[in-house]
N, C-alpha and C. Protein backbone atom coordinates (compact mmCIF):
# COMPACT_ATOMS: atom_id res chain seq x y z
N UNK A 1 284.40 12.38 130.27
CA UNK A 1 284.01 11.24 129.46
C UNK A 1 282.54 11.36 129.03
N UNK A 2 281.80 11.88 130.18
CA UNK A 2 280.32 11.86 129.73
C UNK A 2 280.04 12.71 128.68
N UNK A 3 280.77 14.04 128.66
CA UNK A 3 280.94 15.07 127.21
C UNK A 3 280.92 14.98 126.31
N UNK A 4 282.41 14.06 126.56
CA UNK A 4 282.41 13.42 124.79
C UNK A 4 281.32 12.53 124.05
N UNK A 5 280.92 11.95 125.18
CA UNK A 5 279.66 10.94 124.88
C UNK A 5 278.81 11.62 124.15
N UNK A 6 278.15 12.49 124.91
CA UNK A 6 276.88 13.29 124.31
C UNK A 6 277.04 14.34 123.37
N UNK A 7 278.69 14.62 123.12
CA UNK A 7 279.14 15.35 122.21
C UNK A 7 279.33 14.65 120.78
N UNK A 8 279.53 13.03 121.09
CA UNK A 8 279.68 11.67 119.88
C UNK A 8 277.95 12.04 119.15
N UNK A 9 277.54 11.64 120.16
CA UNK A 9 276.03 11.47 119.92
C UNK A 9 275.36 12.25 119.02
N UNK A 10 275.69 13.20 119.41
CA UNK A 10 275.01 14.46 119.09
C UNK A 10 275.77 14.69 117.65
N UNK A 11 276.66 14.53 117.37
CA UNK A 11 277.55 14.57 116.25
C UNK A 11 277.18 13.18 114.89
N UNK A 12 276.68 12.65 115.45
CA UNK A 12 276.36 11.43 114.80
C UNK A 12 274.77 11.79 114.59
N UNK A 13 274.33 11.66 115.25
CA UNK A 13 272.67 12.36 115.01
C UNK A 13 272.30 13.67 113.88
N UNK A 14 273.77 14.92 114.37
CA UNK A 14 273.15 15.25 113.30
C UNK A 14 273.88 15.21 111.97
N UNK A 15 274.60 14.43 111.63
CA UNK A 15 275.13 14.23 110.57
C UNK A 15 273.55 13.12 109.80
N UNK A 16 273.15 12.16 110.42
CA UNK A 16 272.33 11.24 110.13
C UNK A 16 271.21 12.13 109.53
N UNK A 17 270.83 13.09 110.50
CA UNK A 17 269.61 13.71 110.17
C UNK A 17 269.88 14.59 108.74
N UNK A 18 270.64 15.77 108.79
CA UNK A 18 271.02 16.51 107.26
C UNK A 18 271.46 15.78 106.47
N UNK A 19 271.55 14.48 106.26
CA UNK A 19 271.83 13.62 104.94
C UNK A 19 270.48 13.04 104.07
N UNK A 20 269.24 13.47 105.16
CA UNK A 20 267.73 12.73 104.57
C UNK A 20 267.76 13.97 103.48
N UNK A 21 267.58 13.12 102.25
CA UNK A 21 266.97 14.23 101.41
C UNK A 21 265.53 14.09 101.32
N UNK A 22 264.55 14.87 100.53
CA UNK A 22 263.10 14.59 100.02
C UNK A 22 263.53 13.77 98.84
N UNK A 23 262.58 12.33 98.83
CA UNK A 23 262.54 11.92 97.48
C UNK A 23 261.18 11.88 96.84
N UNK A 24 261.16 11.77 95.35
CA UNK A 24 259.69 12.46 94.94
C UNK A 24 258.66 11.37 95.24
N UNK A 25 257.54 11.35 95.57
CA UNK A 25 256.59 10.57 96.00
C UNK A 25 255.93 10.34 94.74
N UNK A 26 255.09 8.73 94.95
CA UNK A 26 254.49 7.89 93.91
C UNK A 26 253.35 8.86 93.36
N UNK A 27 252.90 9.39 92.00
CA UNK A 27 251.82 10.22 92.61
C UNK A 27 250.54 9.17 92.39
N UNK A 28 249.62 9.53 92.72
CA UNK A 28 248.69 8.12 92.56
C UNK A 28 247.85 7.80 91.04
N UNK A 29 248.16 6.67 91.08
CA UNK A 29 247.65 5.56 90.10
C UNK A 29 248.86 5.22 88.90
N UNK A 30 249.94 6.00 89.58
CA UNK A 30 251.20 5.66 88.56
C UNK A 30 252.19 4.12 89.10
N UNK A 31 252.43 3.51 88.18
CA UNK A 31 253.38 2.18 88.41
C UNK A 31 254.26 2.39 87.66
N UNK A 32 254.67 3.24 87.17
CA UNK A 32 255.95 3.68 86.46
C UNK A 32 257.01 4.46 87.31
N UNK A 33 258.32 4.06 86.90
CA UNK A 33 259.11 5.05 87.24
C UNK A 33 259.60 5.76 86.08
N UNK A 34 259.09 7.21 86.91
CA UNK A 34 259.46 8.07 85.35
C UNK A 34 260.72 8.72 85.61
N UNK A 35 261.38 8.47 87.13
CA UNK A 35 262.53 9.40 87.37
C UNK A 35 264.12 9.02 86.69
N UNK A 36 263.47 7.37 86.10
CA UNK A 36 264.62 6.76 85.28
C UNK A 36 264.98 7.05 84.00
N UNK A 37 265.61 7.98 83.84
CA UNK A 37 265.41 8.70 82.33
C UNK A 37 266.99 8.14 81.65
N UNK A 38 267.51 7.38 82.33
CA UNK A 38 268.50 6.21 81.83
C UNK A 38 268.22 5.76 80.07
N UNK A 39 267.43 5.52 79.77
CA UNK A 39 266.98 4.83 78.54
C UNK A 39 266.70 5.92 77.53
N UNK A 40 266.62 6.81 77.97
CA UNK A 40 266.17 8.47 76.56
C UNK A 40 267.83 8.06 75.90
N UNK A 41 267.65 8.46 74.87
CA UNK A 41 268.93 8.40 74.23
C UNK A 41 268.67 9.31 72.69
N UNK A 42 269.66 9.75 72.40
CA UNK A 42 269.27 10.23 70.96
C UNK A 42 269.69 11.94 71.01
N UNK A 43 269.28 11.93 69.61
CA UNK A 43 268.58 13.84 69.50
C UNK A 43 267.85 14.21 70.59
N UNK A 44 267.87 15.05 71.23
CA UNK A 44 266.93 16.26 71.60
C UNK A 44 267.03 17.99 70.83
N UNK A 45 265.84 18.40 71.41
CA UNK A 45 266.18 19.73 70.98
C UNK A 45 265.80 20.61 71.86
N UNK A 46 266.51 22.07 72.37
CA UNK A 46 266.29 23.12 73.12
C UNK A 46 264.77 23.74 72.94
N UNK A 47 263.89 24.03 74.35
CA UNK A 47 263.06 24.90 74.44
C UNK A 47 263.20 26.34 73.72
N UNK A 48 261.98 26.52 72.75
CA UNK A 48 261.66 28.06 72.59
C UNK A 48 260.92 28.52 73.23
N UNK A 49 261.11 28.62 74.50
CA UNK A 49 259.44 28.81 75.37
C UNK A 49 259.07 30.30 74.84
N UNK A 50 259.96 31.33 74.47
CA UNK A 50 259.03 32.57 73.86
C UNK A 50 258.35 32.27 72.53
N UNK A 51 258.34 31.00 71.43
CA UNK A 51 257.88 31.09 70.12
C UNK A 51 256.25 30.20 70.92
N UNK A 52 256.42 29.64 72.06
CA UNK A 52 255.18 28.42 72.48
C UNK A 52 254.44 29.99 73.81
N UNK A 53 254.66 30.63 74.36
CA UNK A 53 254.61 31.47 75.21
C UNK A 53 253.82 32.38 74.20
N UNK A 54 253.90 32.91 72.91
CA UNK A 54 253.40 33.95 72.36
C UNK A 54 252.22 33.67 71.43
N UNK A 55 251.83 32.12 72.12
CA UNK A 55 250.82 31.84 71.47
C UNK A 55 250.57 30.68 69.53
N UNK A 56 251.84 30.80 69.73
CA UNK A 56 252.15 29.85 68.69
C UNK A 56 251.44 28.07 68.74
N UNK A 57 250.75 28.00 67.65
CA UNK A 57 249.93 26.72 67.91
C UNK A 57 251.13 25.59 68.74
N UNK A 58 249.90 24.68 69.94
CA UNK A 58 250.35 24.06 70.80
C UNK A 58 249.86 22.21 70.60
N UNK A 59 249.39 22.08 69.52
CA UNK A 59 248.54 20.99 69.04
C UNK A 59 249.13 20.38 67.86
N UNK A 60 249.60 19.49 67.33
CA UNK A 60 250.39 18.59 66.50
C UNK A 60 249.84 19.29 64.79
N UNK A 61 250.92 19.61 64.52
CA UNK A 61 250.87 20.46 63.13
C UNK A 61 251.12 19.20 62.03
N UNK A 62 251.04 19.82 60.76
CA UNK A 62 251.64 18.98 59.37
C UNK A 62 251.14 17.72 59.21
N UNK A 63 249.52 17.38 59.62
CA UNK A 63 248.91 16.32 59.51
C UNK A 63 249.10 15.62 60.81
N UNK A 64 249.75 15.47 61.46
CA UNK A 64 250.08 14.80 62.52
C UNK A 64 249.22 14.88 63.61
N UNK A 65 248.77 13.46 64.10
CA UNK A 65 247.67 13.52 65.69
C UNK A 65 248.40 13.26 66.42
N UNK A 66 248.54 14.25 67.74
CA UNK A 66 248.26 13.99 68.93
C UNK A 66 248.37 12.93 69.80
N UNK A 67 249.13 12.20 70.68
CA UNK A 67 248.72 11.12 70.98
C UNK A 67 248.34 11.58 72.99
N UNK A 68 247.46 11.26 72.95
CA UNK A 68 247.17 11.28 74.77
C UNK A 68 247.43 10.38 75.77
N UNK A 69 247.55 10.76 76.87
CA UNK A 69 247.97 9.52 77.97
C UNK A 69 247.14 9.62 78.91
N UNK A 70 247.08 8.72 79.90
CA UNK A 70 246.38 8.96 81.25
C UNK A 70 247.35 9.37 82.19
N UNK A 71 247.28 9.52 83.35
CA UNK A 71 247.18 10.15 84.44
C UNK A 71 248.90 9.58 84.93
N UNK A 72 249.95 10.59 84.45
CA UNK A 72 251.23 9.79 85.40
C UNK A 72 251.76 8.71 84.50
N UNK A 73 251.05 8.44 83.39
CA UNK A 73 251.80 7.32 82.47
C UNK A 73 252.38 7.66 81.39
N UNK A 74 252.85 6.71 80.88
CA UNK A 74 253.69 6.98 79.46
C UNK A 74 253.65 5.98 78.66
N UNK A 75 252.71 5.22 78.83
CA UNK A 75 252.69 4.06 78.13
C UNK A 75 251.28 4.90 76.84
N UNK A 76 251.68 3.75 75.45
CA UNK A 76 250.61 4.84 74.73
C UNK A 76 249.77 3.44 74.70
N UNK A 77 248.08 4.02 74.91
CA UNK A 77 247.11 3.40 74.87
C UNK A 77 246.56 2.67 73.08
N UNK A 78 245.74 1.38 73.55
CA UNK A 78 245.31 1.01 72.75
C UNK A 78 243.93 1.70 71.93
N UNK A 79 243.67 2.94 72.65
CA UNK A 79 242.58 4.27 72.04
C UNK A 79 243.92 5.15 70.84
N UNK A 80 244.91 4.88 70.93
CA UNK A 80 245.79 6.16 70.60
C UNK A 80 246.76 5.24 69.12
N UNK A 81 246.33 3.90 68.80
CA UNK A 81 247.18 3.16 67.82
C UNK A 81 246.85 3.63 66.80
N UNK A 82 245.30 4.17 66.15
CA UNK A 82 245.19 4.74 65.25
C UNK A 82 245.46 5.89 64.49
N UNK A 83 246.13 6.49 65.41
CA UNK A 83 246.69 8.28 65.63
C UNK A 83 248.63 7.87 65.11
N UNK A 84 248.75 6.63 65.87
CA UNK A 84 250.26 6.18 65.69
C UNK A 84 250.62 6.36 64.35
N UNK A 85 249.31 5.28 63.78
CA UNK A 85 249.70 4.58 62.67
C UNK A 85 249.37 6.11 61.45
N UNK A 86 248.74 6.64 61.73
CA UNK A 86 248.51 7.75 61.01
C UNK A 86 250.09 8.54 61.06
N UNK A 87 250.22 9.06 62.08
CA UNK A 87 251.75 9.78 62.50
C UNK A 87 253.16 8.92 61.42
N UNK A 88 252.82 7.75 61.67
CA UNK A 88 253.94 6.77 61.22
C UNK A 88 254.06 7.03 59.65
N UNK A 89 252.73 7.33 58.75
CA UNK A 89 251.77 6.94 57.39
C UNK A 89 252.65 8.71 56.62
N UNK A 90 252.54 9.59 57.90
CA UNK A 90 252.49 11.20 57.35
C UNK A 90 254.61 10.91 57.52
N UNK A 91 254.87 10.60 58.79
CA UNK A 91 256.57 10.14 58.96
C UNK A 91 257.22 10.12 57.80
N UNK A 92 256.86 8.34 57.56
CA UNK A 92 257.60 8.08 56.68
C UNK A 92 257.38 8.36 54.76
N UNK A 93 256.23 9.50 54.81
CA UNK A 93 256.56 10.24 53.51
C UNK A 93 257.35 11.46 52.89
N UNK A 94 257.87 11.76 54.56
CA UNK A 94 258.52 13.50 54.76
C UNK A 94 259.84 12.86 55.01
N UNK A 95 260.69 13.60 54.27
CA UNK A 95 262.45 13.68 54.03
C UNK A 95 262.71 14.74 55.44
N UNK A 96 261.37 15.81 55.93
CA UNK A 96 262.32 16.41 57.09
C UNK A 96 262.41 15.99 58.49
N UNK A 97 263.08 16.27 59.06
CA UNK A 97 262.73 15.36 60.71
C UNK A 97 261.40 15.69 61.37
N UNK A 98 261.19 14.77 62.39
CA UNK A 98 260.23 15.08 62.65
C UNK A 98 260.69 15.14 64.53
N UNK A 99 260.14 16.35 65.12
CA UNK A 99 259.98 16.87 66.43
C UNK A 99 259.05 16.47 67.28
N UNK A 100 258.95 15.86 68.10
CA UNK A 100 258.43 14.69 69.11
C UNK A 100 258.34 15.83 70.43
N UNK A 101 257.15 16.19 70.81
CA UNK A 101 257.17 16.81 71.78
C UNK A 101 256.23 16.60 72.94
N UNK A 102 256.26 15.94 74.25
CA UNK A 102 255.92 15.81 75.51
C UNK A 102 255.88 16.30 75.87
N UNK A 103 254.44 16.48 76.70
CA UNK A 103 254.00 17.04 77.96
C UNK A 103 253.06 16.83 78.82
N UNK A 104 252.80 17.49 79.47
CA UNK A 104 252.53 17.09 80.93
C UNK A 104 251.43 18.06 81.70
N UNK A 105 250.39 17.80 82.46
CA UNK A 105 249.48 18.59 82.99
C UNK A 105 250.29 19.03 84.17
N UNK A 106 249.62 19.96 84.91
CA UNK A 106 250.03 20.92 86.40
C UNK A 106 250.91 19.84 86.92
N UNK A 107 250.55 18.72 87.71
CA UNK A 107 250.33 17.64 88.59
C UNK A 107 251.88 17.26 88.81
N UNK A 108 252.57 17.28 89.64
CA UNK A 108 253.92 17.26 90.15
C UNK A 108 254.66 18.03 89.83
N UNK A 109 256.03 17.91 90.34
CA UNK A 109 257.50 18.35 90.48
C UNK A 109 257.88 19.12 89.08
N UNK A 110 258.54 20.03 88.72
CA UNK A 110 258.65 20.18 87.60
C UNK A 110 259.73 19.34 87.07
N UNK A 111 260.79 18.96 87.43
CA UNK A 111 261.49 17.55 87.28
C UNK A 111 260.95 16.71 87.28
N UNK A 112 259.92 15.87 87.77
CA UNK A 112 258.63 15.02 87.47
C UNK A 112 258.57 15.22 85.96
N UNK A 113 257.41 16.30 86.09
CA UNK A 113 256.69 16.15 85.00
C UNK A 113 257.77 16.80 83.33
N UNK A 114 259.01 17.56 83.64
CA UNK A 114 260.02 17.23 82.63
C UNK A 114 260.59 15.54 82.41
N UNK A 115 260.51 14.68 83.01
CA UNK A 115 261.16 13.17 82.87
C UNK A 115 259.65 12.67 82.31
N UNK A 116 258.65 12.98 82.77
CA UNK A 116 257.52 11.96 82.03
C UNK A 116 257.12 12.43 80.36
N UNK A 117 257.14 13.70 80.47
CA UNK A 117 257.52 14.40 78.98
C UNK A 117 258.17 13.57 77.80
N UNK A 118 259.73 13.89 78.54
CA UNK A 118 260.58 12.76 77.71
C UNK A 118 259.79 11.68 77.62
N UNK A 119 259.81 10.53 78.58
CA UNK A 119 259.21 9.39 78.27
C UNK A 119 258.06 9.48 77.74
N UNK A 120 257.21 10.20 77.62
CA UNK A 120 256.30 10.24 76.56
C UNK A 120 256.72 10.35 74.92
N UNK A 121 257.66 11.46 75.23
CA UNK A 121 258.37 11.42 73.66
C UNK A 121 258.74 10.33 73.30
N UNK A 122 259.52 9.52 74.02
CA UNK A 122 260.12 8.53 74.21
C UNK A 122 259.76 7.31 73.46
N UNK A 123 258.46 6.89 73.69
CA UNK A 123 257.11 6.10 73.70
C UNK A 123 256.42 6.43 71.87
N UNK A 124 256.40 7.94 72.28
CA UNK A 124 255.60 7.93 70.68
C UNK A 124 257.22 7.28 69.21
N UNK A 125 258.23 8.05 70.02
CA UNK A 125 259.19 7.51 68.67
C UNK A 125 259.34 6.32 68.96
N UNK A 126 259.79 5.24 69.52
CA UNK A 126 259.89 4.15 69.82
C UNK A 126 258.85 3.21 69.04
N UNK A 127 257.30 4.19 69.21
CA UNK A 127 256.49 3.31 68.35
C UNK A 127 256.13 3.42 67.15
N UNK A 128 256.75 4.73 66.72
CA UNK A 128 256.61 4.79 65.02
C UNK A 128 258.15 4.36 64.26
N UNK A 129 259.38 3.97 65.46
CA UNK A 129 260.11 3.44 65.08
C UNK A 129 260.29 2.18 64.59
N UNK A 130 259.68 1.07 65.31
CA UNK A 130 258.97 -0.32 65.69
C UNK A 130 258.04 0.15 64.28
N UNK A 131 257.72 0.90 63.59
CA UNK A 131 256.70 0.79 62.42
C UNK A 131 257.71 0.96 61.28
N UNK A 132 258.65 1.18 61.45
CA UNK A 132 259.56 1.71 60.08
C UNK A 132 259.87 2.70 59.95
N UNK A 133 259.56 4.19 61.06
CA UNK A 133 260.33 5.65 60.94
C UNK A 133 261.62 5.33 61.10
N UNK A 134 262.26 5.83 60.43
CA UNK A 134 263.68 6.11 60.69
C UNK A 134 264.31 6.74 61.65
N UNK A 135 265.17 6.09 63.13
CA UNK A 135 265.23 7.30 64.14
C UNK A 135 265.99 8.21 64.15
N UNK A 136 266.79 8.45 62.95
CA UNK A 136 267.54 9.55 62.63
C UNK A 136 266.90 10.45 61.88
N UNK A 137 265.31 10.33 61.89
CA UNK A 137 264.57 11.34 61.44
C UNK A 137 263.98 12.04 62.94
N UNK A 138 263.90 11.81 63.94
CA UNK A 138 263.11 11.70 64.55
C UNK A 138 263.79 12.85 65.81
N UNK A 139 263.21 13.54 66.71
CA UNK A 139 263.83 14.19 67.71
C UNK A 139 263.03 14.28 68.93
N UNK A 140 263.71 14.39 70.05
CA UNK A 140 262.40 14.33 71.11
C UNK A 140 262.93 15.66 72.09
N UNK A 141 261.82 15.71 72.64
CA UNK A 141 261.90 17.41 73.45
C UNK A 141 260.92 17.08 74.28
N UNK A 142 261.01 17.87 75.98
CA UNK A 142 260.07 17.62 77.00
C UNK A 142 259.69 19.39 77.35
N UNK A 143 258.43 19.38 77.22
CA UNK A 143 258.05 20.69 77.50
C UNK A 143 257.29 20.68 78.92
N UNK A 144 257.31 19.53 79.50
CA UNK A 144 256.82 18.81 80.97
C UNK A 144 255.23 19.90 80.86
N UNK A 145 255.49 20.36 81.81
CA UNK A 145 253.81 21.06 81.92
C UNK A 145 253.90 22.75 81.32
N UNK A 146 254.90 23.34 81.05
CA UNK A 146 255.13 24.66 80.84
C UNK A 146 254.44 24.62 78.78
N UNK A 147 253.84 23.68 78.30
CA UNK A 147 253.21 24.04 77.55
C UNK A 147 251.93 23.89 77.33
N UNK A 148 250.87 24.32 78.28
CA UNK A 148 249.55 23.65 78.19
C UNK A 148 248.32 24.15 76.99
N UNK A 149 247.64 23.43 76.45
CA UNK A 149 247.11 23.97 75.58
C UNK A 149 245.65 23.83 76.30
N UNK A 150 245.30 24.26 77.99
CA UNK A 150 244.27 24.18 78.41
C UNK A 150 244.86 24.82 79.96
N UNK A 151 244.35 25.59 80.49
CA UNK A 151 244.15 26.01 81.57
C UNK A 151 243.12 25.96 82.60
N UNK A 152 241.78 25.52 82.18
CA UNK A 152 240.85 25.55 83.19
C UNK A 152 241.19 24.31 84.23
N UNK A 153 240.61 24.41 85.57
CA UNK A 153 240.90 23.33 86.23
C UNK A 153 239.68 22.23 86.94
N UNK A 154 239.94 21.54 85.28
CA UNK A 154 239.29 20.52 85.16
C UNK A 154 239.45 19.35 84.41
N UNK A 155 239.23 18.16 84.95
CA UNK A 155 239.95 16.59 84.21
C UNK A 155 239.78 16.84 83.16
N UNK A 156 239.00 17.21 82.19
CA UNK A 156 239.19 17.20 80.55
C UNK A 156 240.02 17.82 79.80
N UNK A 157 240.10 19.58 81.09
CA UNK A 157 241.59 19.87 80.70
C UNK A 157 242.85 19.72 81.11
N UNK A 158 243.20 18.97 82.30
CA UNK A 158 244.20 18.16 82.48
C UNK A 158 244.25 16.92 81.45
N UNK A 159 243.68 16.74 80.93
CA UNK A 159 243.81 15.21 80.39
C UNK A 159 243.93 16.17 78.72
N UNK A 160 243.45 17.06 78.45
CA UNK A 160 244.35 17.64 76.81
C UNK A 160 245.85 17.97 76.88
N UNK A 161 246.24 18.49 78.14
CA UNK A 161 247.37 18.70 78.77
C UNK A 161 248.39 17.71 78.64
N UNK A 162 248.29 16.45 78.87
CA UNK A 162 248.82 14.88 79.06
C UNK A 162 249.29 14.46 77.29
N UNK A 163 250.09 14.51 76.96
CA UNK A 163 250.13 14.20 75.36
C UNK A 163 251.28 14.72 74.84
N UNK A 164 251.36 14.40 73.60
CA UNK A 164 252.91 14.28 72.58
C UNK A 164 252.68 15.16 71.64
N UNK A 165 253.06 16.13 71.01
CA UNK A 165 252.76 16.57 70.22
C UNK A 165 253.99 16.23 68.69
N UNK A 166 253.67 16.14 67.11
CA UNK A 166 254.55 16.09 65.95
C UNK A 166 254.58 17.19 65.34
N UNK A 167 255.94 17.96 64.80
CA UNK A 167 255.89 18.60 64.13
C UNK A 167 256.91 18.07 63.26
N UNK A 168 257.02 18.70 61.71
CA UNK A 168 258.08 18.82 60.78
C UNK A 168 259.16 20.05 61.13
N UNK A 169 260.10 19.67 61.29
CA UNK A 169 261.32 20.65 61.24
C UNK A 169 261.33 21.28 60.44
N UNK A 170 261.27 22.48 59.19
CA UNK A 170 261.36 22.32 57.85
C UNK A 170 262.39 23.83 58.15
């Protein structure tokens, strides 16, 4: 009887224990959950990481700015409305789609920082949608941190890192 006991036990313990998975931790100064990628909906489009890898400009082409974020967020700042409204101005004069691309500095998971990507994409179409782009012009793509247009390691270049980039499909 006592066998089975400590044989129950022990059977129950470690079933309890190999069921903990790791879940991703808050990273700090973020109040977002970016792991909810529930709400992306739409177009996307597939990575060329050899056409962005070989040096191919990494910075918002065809008139289009840039929009930046802080640290872990995805919300677009009230520094970054003028860049919108510009993006929105160049949008809605072009018949071709336009490519919405997120990313992300070093700083977490690469599943992390692929979901905050999106939601960055997310964020910039949403708000030139809310202006009158059309979202069947529009496409979004997460290049999370695998496209940095800064390598040194330092906040100014983590923080060029953090941002959306527009292109024209043509």
């Amino acid at each position: 009887m006592k066998n089975k006991l400590v044989l129950a036990a022990s059977t129950v313990a470690l079933l309890l224990l190999s069921g903990c998975g790791q879940t991703m931790p808050d990273l700090p100064g973020s109040n977002k959950n970016i792991s909810d990628a529930s709400a992306i909906t739409g177009d996307t489009v597939s990575i060329d990481e050899n056409a962005y890898n070989s040096g191919r400009g990494n910075s918002s082409s065809d008139g289009f700015q840039s929009v930046y974020f802080d640290f872990g967020e995805y919300g677009i700042g009230s520094g970054m409305e003028a860049g919108i409204a510009r993006n929105v101005s160049i949008g809605a004069k072009s018949a071709a789609k336009i490519k919405i691309e997120g990313n992300c500095d070093e700083f977490g998971t690469d599943e992390y920082n692929y979901a905050l990507g999106l939601k960055r994409a997310k964020a910039v179409k949403d708000a030139m949608a809310a202006r009158g782009v059309s979202i069947s012009k529009m496409l979004i793509v997460s290049y999370g941190e695998s496209n940095p247009v800064c390598s040194a390691p330092t906040d100014s270049c983590y923080a060029k890192n953090r941002r959306v980039d527009l292109r024209l499909i043509k």
